[in-house]
C-alpha atoms as a PDB file:
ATOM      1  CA  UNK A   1     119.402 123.312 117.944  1.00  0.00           C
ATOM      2  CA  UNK A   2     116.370 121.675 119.324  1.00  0.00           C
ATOM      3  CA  UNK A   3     113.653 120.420 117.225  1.00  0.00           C
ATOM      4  CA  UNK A   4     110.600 122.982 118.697  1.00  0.00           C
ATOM      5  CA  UNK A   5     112.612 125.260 116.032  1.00  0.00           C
ATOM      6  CA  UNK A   6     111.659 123.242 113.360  1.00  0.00           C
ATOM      7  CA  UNK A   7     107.722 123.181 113.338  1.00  0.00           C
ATOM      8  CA  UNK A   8     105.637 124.351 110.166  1.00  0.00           C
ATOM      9  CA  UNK A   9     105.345 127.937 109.571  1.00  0.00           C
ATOM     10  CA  UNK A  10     102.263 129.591 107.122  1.00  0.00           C
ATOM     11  CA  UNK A  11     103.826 130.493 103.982  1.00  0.00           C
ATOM     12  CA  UNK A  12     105.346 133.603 103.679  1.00  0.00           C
ATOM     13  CA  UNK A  13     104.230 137.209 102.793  1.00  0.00           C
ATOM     14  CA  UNK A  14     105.659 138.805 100.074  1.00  0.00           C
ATOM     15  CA  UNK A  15     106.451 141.547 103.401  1.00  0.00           C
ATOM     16  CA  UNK A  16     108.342 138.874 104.845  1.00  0.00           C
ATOM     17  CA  UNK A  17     110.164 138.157 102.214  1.00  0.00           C
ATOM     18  CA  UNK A  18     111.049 141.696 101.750  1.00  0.00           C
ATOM     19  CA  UNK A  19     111.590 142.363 105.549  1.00  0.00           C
ATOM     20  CA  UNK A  20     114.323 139.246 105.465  1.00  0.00           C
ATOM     21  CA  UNK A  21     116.203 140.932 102.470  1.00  0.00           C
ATOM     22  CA  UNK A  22     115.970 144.368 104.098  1.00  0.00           C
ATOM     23  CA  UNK A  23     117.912 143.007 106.969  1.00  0.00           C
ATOM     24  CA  UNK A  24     121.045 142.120 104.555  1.00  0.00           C
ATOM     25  CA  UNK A  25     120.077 138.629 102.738  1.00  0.00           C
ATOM     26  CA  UNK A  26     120.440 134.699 103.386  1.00  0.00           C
ATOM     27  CA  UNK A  27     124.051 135.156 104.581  1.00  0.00           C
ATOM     28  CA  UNK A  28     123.583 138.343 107.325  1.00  0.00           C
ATOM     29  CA  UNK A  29     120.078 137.335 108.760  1.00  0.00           C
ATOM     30  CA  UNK A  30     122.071 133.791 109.018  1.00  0.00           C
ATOM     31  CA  UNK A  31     124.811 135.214 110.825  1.00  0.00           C
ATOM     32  CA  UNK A  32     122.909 137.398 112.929  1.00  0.00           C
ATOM     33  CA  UNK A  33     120.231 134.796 114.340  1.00  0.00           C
ATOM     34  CA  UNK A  34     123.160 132.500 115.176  1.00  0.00           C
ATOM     35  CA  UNK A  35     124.911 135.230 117.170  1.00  0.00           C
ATOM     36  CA  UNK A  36     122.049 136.378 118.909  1.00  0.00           C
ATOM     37  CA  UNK A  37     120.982 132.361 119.660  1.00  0.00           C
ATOM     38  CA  UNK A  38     124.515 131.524 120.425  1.00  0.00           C
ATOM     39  CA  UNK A  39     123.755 128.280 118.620  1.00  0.00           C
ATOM     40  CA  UNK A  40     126.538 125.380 118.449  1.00  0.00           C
ATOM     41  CA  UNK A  41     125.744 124.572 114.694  1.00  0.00           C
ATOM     42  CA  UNK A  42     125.042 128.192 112.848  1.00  0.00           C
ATOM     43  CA  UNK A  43     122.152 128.431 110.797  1.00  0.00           C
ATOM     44  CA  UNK A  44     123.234 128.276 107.215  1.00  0.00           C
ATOM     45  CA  UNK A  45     121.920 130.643 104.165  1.00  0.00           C
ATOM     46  CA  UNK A  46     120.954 128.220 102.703  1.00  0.00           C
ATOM     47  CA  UNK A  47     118.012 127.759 105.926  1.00  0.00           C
ATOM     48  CA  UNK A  48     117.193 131.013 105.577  1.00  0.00           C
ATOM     49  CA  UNK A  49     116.610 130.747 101.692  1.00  0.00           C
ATOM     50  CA  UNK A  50     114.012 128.120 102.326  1.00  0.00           C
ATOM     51  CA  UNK A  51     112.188 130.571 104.914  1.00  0.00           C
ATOM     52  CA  UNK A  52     111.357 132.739 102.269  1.00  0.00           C
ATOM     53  CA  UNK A  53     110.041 129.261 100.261  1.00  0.00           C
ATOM     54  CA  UNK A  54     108.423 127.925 103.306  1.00  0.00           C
ATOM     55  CA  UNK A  55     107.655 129.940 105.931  1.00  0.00           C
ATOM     56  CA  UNK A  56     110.153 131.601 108.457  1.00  0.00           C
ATOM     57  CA  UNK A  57     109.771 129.073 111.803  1.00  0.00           C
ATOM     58  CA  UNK A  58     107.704 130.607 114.834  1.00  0.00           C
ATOM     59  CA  UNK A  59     110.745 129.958 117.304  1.00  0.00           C
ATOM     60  CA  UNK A  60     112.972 132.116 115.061  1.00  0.00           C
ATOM     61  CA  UNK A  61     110.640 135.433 114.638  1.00  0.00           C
ATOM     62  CA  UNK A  62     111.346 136.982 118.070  1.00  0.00           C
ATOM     63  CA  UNK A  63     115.075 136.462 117.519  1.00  0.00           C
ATOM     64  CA  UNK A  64     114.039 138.292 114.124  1.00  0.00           C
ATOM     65  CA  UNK A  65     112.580 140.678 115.643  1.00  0.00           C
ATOM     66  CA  UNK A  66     114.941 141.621 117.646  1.00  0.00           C
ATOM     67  CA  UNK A  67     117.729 141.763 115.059  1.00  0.00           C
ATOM     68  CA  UNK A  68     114.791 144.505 112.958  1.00  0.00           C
ATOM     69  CA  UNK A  69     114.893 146.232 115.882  1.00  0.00           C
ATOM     70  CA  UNK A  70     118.850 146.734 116.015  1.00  0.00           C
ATOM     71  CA  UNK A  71     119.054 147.664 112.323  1.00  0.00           C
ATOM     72  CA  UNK A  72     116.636 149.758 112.469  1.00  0.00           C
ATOM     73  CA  UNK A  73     114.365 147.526 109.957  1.00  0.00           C
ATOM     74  CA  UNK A  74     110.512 147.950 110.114  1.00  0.00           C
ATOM     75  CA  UNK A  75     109.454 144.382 110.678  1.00  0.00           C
ATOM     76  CA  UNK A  76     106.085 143.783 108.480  1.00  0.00           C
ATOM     77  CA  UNK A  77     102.301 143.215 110.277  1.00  0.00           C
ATOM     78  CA  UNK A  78     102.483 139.360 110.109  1.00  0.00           C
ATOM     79  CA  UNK A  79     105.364 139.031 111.519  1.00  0.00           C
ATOM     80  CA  UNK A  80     103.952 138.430 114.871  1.00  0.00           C
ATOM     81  CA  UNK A  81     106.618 136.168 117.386  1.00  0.00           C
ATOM     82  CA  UNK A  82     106.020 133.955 120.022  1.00  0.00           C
ATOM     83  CA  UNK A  83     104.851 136.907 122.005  1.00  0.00           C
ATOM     84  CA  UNK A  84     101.809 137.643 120.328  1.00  0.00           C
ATOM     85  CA  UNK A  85     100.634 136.947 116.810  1.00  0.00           C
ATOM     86  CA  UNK A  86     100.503 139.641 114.111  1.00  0.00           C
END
């Protein structure tokens, strides 16, 4: 995983805490951003526990996105990815 990944994030909405439970929890968001990234090491749930803590990264949110979009998940307002913000 490369460090541009890693940069701060704004504290999350109470939406995007929400949104990351409506897409299954720690565990299935984990599993699914790893898929979709292809990533050597897989993100852990315990990573995507401290999203909802700290803020969920700006080079994840697209890959987020995406996932939303194949569950069928509404993805909240502020949840704007590296295409655009919210």
């Amino acid at each position: 995983m490369t460090s541009a990944k890693r940069y701060t994030a704004p504290k999350p909405s109470l939406a995007q805490k929400r949104f990351l439970d409506a897409l299954g929890g720690n565990a299935k968001v984990a599993e699914a951003v790893s898929a979709r990234l292809l990533m050597d090491k897989p993100l852990t749930p315990q990573a995507v526990a401290q999203w909802k803590v700290r803020g969920i990264p700006y080079g994840y949110r697209d890959t987020l996105l995406a996932v939303a979009e194949d569950k069928g998940v509404e993805a909240p307002a502020d949840m704007g990815g590296m295409r655009g913000a919210a």
